[in-house]
PDB file of N, CA and C in Angstrom:
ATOM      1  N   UNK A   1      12.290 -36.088  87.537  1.00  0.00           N
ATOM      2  CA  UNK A   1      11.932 -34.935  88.325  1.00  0.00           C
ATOM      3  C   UNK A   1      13.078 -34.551  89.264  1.00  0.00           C
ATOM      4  N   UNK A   2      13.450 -35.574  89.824  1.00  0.00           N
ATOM      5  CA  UNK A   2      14.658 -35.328  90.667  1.00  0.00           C
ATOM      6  C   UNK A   2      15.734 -35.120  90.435  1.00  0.00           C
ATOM      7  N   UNK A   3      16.499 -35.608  88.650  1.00  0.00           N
ATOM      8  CA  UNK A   3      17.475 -34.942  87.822  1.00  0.00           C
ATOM      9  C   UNK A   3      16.879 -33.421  87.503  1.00  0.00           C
ATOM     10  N   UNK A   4      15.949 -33.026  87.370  1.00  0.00           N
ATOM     11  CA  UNK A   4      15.386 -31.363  86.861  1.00  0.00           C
ATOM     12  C   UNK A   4      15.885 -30.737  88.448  1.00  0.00           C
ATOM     13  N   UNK A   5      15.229 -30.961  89.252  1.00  0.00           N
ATOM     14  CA  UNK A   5      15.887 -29.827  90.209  1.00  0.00           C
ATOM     15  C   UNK A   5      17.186 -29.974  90.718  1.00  0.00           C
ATOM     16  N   UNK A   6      17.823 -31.336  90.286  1.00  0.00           N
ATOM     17  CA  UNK A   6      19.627 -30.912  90.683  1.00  0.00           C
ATOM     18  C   UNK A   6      20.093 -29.919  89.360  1.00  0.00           C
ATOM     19  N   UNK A   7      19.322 -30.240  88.167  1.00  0.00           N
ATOM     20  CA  UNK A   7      20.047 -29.232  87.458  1.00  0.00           C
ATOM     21  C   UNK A   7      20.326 -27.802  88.019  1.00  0.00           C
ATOM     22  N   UNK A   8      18.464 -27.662  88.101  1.00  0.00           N
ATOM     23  CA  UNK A   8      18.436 -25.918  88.819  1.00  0.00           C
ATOM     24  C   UNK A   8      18.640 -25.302  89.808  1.00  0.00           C
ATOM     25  N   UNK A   9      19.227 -26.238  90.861  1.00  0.00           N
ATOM     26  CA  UNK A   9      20.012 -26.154  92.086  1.00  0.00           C
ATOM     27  C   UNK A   9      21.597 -26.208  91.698  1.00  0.00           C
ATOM     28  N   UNK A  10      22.021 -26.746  90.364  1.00  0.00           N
ATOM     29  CA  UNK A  10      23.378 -26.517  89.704  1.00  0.00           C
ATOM     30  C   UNK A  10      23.557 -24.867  89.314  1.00  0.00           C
ATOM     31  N   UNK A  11      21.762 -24.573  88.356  1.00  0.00           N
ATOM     32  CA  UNK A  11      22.376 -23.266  87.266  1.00  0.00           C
ATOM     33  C   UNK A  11      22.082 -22.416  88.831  1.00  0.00           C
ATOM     34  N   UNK A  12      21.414 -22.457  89.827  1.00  0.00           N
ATOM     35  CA  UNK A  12      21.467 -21.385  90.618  1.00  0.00           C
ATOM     36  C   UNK A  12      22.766 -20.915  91.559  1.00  0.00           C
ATOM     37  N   UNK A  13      23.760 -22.359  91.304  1.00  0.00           N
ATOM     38  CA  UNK A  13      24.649 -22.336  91.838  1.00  0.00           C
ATOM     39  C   UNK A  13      25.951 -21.611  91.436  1.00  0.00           C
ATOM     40  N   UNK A  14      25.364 -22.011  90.007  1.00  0.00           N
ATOM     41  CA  UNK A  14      26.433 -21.047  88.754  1.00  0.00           C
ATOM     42  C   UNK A  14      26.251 -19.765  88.874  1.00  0.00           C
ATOM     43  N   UNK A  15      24.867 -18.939  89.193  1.00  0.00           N
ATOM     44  CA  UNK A  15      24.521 -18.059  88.994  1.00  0.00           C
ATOM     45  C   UNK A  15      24.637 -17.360  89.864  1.00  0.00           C
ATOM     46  N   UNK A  16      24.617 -17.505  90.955  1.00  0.00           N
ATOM     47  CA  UNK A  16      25.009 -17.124  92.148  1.00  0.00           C
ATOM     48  C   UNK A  16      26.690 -17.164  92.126  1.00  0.00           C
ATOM     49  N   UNK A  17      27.182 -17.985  91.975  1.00  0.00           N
ATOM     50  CA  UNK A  17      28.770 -17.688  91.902  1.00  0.00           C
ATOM     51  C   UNK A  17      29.067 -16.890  90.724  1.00  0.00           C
ATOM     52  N   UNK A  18      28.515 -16.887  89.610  1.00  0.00           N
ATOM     53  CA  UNK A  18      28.863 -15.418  89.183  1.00  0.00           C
ATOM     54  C   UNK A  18      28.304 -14.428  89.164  1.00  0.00           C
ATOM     55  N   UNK A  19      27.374 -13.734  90.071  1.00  0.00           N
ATOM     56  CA  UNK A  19      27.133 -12.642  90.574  1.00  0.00           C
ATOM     57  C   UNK A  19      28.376 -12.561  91.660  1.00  0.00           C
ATOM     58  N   UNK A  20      28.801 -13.338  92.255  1.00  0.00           N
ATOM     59  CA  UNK A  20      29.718 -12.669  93.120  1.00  0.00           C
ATOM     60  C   UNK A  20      30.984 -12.958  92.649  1.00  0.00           C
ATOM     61  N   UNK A  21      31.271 -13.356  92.007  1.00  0.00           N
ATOM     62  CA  UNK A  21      32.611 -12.870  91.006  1.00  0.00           C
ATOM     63  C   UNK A  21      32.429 -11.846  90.640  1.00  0.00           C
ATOM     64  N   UNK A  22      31.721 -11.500  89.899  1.00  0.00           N
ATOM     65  CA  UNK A  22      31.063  -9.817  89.151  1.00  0.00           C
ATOM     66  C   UNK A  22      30.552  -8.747  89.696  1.00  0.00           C
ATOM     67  N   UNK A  23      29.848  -8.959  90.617  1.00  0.00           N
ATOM     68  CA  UNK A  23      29.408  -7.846  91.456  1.00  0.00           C
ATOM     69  C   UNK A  23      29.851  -7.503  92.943  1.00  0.00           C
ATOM     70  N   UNK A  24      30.634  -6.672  93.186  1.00  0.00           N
ATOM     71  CA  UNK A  24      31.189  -6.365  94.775  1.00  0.00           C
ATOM     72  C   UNK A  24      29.902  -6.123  95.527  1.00  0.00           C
ATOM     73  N   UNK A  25      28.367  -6.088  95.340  1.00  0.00           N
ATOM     74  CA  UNK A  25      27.742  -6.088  96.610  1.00  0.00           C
ATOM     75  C   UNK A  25      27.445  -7.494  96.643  1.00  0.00           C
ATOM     76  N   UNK A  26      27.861  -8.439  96.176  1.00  0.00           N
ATOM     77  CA  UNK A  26      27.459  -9.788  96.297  1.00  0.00           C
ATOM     78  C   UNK A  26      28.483 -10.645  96.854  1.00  0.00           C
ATOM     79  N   UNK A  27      28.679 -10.849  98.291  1.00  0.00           N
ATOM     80  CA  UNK A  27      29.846 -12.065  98.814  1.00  0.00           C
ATOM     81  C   UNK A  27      29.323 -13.102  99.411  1.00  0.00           C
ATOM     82  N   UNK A  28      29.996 -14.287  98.782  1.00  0.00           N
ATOM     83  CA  UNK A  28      29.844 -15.437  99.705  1.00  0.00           C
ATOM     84  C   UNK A  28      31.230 -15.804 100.679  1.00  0.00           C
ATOM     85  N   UNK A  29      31.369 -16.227 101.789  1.00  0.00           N
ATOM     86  CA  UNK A  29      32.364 -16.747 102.897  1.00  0.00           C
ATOM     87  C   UNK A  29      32.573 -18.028 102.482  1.00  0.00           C
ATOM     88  N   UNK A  30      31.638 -19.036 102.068  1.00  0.00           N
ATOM     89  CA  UNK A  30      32.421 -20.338 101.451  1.00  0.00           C
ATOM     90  C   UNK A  30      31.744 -20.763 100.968  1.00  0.00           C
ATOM     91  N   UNK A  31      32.006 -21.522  99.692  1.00  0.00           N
ATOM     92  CA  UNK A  31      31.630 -22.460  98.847  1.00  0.00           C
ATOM     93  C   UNK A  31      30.200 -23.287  99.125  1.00  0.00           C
ATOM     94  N   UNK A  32      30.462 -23.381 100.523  1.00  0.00           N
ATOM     95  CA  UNK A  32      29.014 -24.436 100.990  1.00  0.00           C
ATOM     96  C   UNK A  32      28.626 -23.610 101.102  1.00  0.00           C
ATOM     97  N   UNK A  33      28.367 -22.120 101.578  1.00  0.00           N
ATOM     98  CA  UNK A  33      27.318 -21.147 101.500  1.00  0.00           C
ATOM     99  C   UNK A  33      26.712 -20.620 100.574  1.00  0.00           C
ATOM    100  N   UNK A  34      27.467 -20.896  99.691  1.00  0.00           N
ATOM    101  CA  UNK A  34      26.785 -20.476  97.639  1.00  0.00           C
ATOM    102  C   UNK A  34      25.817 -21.860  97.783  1.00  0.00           C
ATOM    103  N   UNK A  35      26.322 -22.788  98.146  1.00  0.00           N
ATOM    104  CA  UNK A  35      24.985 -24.462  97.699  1.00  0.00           C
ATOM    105  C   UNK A  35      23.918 -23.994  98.718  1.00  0.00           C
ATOM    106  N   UNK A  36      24.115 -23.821  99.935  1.00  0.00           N
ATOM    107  CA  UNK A  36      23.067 -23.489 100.787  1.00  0.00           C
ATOM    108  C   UNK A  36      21.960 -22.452 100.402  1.00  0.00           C
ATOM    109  N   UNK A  37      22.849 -21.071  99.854  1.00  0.00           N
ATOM    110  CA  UNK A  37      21.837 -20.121  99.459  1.00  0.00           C
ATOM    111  C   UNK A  37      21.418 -20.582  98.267  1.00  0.00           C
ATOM    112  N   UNK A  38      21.534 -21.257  97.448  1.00  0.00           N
ATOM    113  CA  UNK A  38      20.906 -21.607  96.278  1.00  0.00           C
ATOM    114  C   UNK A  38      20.008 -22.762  96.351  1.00  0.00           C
ATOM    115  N   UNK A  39      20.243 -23.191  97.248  1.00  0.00           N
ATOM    116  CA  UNK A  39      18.784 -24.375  97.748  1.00  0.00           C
ATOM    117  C   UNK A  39      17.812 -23.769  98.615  1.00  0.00           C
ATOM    118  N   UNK A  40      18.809 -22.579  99.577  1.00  0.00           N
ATOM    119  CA  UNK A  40      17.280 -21.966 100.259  1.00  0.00           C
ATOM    120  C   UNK A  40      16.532 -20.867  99.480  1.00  0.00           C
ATOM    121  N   UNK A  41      17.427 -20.398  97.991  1.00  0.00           N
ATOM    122  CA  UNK A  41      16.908 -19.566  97.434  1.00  0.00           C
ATOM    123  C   UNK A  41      15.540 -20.578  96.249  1.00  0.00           C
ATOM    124  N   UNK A  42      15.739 -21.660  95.957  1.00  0.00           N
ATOM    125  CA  UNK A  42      14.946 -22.419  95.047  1.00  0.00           C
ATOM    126  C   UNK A  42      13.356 -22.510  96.614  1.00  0.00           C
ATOM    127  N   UNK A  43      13.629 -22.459  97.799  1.00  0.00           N
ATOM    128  CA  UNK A  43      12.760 -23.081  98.992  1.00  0.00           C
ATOM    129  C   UNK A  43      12.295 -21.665  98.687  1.00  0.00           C
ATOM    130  N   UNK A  44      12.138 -20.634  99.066  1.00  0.00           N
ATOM    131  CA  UNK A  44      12.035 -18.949  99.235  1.00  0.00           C
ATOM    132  C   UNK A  44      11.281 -19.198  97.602  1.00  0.00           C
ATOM    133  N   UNK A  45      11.720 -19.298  96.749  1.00  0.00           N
ATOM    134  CA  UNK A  45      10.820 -18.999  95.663  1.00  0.00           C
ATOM    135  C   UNK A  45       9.243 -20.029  95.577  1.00  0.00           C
ATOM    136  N   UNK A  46       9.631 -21.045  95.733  1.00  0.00           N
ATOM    137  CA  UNK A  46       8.730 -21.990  96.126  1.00  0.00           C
ATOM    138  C   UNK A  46       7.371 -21.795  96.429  1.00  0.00           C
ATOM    139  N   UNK A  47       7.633 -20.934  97.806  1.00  0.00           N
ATOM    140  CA  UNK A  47       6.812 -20.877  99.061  1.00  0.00           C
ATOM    141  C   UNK A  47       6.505 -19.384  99.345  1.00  0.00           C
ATOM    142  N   UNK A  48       7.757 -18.880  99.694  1.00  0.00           N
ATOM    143  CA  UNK A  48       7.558 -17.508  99.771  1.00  0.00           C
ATOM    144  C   UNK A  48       7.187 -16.516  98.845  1.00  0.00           C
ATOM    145  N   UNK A  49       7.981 -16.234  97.728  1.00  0.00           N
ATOM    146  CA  UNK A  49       7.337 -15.895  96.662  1.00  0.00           C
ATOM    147  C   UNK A  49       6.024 -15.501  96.017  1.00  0.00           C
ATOM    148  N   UNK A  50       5.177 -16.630  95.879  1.00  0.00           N
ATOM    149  CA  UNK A  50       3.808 -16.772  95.633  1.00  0.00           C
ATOM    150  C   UNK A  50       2.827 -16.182  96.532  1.00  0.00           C
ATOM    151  N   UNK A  51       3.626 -16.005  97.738  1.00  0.00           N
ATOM    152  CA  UNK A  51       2.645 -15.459  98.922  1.00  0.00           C
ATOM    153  C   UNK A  51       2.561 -13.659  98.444  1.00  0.00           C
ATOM    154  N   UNK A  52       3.792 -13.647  98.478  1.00  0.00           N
ATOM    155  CA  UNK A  52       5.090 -11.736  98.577  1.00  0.00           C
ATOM    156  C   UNK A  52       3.638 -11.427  96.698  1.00  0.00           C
ATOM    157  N   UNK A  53       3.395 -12.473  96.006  1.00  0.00           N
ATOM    158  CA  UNK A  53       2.865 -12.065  94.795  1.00  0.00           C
ATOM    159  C   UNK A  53       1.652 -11.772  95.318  1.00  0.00           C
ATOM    160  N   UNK A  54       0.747 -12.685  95.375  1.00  0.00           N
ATOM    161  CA  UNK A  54      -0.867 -12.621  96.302  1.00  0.00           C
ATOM    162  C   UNK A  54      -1.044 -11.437  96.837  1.00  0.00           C
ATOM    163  N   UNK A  55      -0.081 -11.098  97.949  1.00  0.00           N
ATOM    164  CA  UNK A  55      -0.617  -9.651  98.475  1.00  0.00           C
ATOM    165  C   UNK A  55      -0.095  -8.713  97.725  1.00  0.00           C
ATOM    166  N   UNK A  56       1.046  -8.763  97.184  1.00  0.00           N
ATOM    167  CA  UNK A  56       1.381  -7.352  96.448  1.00  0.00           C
ATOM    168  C   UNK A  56       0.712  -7.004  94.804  1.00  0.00           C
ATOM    169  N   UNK A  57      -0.435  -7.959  94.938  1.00  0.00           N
ATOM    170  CA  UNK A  57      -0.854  -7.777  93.364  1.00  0.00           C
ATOM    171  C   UNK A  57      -1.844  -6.881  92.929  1.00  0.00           C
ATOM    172  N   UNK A  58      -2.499  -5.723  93.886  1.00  0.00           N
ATOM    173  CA  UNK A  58      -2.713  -4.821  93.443  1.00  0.00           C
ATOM    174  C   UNK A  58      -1.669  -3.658  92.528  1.00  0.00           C
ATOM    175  N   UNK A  59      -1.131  -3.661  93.374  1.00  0.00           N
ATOM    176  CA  UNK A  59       0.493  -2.772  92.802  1.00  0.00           C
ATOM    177  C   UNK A  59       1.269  -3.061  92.219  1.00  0.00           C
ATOM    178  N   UNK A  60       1.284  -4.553  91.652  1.00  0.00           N
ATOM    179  CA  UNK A  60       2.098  -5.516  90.422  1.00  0.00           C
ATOM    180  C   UNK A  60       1.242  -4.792  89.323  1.00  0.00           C
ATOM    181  N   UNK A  61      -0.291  -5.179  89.426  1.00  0.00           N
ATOM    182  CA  UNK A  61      -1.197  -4.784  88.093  1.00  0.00           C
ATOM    183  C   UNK A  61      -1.093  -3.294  88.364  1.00  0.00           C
ATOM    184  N   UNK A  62      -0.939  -2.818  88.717  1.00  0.00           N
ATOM    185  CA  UNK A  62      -0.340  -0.902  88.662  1.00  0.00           C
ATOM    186  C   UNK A  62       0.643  -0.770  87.838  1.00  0.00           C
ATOM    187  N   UNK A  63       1.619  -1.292  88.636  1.00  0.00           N
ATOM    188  CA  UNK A  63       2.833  -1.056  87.657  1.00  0.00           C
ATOM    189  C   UNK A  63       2.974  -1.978  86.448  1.00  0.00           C
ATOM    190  N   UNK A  64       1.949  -2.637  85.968  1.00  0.00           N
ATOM    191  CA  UNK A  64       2.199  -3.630  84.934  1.00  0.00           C
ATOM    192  C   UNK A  64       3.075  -4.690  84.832  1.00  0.00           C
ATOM    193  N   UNK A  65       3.684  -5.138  86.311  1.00  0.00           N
ATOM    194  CA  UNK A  65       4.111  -6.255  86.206  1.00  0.00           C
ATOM    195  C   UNK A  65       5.287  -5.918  86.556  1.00  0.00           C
ATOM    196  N   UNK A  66       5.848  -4.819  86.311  1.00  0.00           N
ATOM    197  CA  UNK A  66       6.946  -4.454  87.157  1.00  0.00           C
ATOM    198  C   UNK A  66       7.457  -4.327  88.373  1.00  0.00           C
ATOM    199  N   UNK A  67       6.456  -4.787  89.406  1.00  0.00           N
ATOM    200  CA  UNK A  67       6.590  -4.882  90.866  1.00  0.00           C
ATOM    201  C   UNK A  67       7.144  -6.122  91.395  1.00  0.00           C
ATOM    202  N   UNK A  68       7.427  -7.298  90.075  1.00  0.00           N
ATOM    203  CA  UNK A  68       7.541  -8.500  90.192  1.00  0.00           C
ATOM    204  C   UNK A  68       9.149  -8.409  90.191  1.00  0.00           C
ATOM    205  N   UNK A  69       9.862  -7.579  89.848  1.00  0.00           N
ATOM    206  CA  UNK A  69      11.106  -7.439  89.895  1.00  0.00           C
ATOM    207  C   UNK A  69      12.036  -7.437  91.472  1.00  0.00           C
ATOM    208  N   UNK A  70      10.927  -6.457  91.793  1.00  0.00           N
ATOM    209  CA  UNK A  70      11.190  -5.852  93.260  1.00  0.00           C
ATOM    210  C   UNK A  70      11.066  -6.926  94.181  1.00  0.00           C
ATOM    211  N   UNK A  71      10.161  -7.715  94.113  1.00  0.00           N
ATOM    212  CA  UNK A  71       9.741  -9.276  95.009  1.00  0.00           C
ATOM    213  C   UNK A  71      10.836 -10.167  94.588  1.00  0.00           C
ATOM    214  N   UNK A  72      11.124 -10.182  93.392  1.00  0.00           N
ATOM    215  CA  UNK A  72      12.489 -10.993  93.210  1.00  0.00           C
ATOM    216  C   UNK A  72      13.876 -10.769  94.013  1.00  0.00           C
ATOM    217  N   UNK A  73      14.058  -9.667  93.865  1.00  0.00           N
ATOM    218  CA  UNK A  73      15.314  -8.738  94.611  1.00  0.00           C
ATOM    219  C   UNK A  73      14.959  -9.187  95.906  1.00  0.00           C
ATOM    220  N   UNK A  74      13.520  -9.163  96.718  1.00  0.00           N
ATOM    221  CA  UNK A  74      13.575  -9.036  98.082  1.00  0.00           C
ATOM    222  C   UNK A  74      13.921 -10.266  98.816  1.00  0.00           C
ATOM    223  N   UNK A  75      13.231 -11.319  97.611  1.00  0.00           N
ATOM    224  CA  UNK A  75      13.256 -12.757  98.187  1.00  0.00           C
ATOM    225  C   UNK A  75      15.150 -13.119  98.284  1.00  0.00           C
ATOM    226  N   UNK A  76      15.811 -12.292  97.224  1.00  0.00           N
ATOM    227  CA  UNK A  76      16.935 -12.607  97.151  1.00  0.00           C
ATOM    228  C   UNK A  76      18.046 -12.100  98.551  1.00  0.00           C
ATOM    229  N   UNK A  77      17.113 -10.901  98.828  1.00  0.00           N
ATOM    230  CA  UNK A  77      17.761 -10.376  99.771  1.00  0.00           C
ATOM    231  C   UNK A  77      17.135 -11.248 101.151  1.00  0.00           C
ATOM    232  N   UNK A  78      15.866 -11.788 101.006  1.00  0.00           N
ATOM    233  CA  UNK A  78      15.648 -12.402 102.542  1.00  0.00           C
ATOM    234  C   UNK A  78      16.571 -13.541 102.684  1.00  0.00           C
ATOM    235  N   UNK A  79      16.984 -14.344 101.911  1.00  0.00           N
ATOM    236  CA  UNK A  79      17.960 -15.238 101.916  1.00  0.00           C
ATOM    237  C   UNK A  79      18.955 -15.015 102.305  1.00  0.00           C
ATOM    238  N   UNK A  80      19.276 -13.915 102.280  1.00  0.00           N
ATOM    239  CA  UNK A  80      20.494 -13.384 102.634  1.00  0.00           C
ATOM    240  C   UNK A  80      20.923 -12.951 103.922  1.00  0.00           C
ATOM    241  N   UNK A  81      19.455 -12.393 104.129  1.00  0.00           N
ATOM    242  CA  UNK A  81      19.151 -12.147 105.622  1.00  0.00           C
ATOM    243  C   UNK A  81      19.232 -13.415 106.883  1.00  0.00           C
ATOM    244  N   UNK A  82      18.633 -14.649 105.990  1.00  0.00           N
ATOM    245  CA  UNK A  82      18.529 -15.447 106.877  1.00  0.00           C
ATOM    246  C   UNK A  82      19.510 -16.568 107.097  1.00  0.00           C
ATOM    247  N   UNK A  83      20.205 -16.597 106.024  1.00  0.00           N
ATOM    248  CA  UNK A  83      21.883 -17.357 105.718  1.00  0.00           C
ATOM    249  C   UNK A  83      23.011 -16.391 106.314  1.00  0.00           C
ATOM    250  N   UNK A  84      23.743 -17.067 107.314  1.00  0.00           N
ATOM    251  CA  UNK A  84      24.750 -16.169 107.606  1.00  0.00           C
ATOM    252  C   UNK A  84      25.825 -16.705 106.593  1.00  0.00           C
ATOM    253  N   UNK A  85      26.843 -16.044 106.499  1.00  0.00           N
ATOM    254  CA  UNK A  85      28.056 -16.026 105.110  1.00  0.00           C
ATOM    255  C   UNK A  85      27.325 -15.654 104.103  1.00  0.00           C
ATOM    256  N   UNK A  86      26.428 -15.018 103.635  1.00  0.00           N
ATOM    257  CA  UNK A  86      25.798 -14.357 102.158  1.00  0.00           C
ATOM    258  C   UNK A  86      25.547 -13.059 102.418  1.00  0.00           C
ATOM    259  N   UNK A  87      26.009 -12.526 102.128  1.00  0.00           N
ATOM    260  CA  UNK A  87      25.937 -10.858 101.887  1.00  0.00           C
ATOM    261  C   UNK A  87      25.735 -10.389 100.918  1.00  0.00           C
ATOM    262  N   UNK A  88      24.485  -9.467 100.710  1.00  0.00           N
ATOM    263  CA  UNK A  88      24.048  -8.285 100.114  1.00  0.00           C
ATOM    264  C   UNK A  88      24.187  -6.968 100.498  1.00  0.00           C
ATOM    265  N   UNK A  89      24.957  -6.108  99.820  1.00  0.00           N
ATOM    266  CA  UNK A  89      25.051  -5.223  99.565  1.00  0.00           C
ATOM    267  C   UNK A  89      23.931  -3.772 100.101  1.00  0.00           C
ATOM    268  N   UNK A  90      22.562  -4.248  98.868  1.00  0.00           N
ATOM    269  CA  UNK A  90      21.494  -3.690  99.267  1.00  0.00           C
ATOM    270  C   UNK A  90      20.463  -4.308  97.921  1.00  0.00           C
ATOM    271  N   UNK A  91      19.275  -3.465  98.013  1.00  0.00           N
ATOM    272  CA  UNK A  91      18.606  -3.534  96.803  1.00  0.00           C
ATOM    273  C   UNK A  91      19.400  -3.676  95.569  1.00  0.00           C
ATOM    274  N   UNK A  92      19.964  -2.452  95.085  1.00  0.00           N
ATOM    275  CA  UNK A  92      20.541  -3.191  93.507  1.00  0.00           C
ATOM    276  C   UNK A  92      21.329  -4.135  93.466  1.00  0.00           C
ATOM    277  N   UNK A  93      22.545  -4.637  94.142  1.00  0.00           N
ATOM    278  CA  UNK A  93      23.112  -5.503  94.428  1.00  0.00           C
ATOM    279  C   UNK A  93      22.194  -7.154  94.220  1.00  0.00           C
ATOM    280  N   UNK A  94      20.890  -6.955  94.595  1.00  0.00           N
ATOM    281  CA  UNK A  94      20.025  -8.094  95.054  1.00  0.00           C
ATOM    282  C   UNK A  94      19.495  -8.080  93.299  1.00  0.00           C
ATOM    283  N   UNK A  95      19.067  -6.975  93.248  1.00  0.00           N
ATOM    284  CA  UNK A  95      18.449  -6.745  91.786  1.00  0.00           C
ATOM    285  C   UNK A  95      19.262  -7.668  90.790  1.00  0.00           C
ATOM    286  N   UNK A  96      20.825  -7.039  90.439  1.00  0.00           N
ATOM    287  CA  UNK A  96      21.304  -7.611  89.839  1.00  0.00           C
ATOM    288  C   UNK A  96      22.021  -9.268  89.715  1.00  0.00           C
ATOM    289  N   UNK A  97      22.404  -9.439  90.839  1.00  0.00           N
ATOM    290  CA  UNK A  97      22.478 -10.772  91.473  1.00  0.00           C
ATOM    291  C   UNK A  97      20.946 -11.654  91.010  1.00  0.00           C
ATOM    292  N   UNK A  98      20.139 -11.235  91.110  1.00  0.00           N
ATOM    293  CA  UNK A  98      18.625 -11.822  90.406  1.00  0.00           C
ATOM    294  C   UNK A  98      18.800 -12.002  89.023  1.00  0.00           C
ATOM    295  N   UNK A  99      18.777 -11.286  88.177  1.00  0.00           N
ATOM    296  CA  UNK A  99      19.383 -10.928  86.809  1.00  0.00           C
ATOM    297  C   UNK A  99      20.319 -11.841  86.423  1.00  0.00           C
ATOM    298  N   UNK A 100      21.146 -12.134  86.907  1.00  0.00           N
ATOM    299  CA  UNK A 100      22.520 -12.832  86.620  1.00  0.00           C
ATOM    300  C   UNK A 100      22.336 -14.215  86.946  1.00  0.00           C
ATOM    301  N   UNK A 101      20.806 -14.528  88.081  1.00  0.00           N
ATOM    302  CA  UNK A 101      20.716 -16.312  87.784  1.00  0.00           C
ATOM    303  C   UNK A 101      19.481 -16.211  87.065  1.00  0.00           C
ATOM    304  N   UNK A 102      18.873 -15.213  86.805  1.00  0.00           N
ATOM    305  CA  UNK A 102      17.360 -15.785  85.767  1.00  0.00           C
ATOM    306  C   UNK A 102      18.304 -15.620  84.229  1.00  0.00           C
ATOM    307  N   UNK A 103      18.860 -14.786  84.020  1.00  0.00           N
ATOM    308  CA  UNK A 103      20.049 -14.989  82.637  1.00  0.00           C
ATOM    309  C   UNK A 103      20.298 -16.653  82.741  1.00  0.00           C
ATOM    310  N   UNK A 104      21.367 -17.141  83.804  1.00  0.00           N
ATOM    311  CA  UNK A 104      21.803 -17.930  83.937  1.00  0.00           C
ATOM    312  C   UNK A 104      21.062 -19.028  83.660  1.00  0.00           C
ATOM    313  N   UNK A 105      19.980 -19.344  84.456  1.00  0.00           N
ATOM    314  CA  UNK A 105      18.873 -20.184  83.825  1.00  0.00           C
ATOM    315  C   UNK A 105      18.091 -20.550  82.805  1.00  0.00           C
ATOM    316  N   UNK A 106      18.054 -19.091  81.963  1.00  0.00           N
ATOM    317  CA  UNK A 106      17.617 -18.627  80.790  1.00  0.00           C
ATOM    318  C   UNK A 106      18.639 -19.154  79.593  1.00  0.00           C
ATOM    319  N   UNK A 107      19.500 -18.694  80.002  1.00  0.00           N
ATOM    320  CA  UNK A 107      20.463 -19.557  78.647  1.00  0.00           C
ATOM    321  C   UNK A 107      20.856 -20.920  78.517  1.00  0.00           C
ATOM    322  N   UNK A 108      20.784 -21.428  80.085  1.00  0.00           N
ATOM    323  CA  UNK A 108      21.220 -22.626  79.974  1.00  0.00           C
ATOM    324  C   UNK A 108      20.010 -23.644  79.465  1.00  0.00           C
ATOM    325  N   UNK A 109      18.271 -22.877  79.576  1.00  0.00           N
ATOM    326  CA  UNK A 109      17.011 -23.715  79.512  1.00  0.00           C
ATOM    327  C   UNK A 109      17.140 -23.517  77.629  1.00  0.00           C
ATOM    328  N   UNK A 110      18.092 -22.657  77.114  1.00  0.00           N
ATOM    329  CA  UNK A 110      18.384 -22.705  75.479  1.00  0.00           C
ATOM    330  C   UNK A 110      18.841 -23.741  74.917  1.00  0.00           C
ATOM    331  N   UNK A 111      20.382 -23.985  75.911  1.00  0.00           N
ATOM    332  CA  UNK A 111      20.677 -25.360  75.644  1.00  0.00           C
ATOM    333  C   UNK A 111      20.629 -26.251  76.113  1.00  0.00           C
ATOM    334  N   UNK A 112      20.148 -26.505  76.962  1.00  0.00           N
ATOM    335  CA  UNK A 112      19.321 -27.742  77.314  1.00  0.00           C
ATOM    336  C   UNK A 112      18.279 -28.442  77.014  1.00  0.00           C
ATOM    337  N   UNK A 113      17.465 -27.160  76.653  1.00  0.00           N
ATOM    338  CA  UNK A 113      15.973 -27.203  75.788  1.00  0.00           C
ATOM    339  C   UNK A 113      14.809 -27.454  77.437  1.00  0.00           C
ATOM    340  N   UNK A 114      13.913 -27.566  76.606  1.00  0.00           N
ATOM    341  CA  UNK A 114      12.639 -27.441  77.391  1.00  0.00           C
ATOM    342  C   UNK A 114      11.717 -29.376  77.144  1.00  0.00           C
ATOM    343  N   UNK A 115      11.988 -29.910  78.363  1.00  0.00           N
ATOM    344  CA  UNK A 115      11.602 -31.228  78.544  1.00  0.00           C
ATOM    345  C   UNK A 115       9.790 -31.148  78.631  1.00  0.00           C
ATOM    346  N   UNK A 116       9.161 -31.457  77.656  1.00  0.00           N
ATOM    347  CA  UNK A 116       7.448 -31.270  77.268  1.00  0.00           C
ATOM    348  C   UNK A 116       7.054 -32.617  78.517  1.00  0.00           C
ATOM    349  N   UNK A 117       6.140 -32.132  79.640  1.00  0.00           N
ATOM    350  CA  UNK A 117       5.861 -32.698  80.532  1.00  0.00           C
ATOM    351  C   UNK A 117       4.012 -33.843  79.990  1.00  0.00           C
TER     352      UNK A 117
END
């Protein structure tokens, strides 16, 4: 259990450093601030997340599930808010920066495979 989340505290780390290689609304100030936001971003999904879903799920089932995008982006951006050295841009910036570690995670859970609990 405790090798599984250093992995995904690794791919978020990857993923996060290449959103900001790739995307100019995405900067980090140092190296320890990419590990930080990617451990407070795994804490924020955790916790926060599930809450940001609960109340916004009238308007998730509206939009068919597409509102779940927007809660992703935001959580990405509250991290950002609350880590100094991480900068966002704005919304798309956050959007895509999201994109670029659920990819990231996504390909790497290809080759890594999926551990049957």
């Amino acid at each position: 259990m405790f090798y599984q989340m250093l992995i995904r505290l690794f791919l978020s780390v990857c993923g996060l450093g290449l959103a900001d290689y790739l995307l100019d609304g995405i900067r980090f100030d140092h190296f320890s601030t990419l590990f930080w936001a990617a451990l407070l971003l795994g804490v924020a999904n955790t916790f926060v997340r599930p809450v940001l879903v609960f109340f916004t799920l009238p308007i998730t089932v509206l939009t068919l599930g597409f509102f779940l995008i927007v809660i992703n982006a935001a959580v990405l951006g509250l991290v950002a808010a609350v880590l100094s050295g991480f900068h966002v841009a704005g919304f798309w910036s956050a959007l895509l920066a999201w994109l670029i570690v659920a990819v990231t995670h996504s390909v790497a859970g290809v080759f890594l495979g999926r551990k049957k609990s």
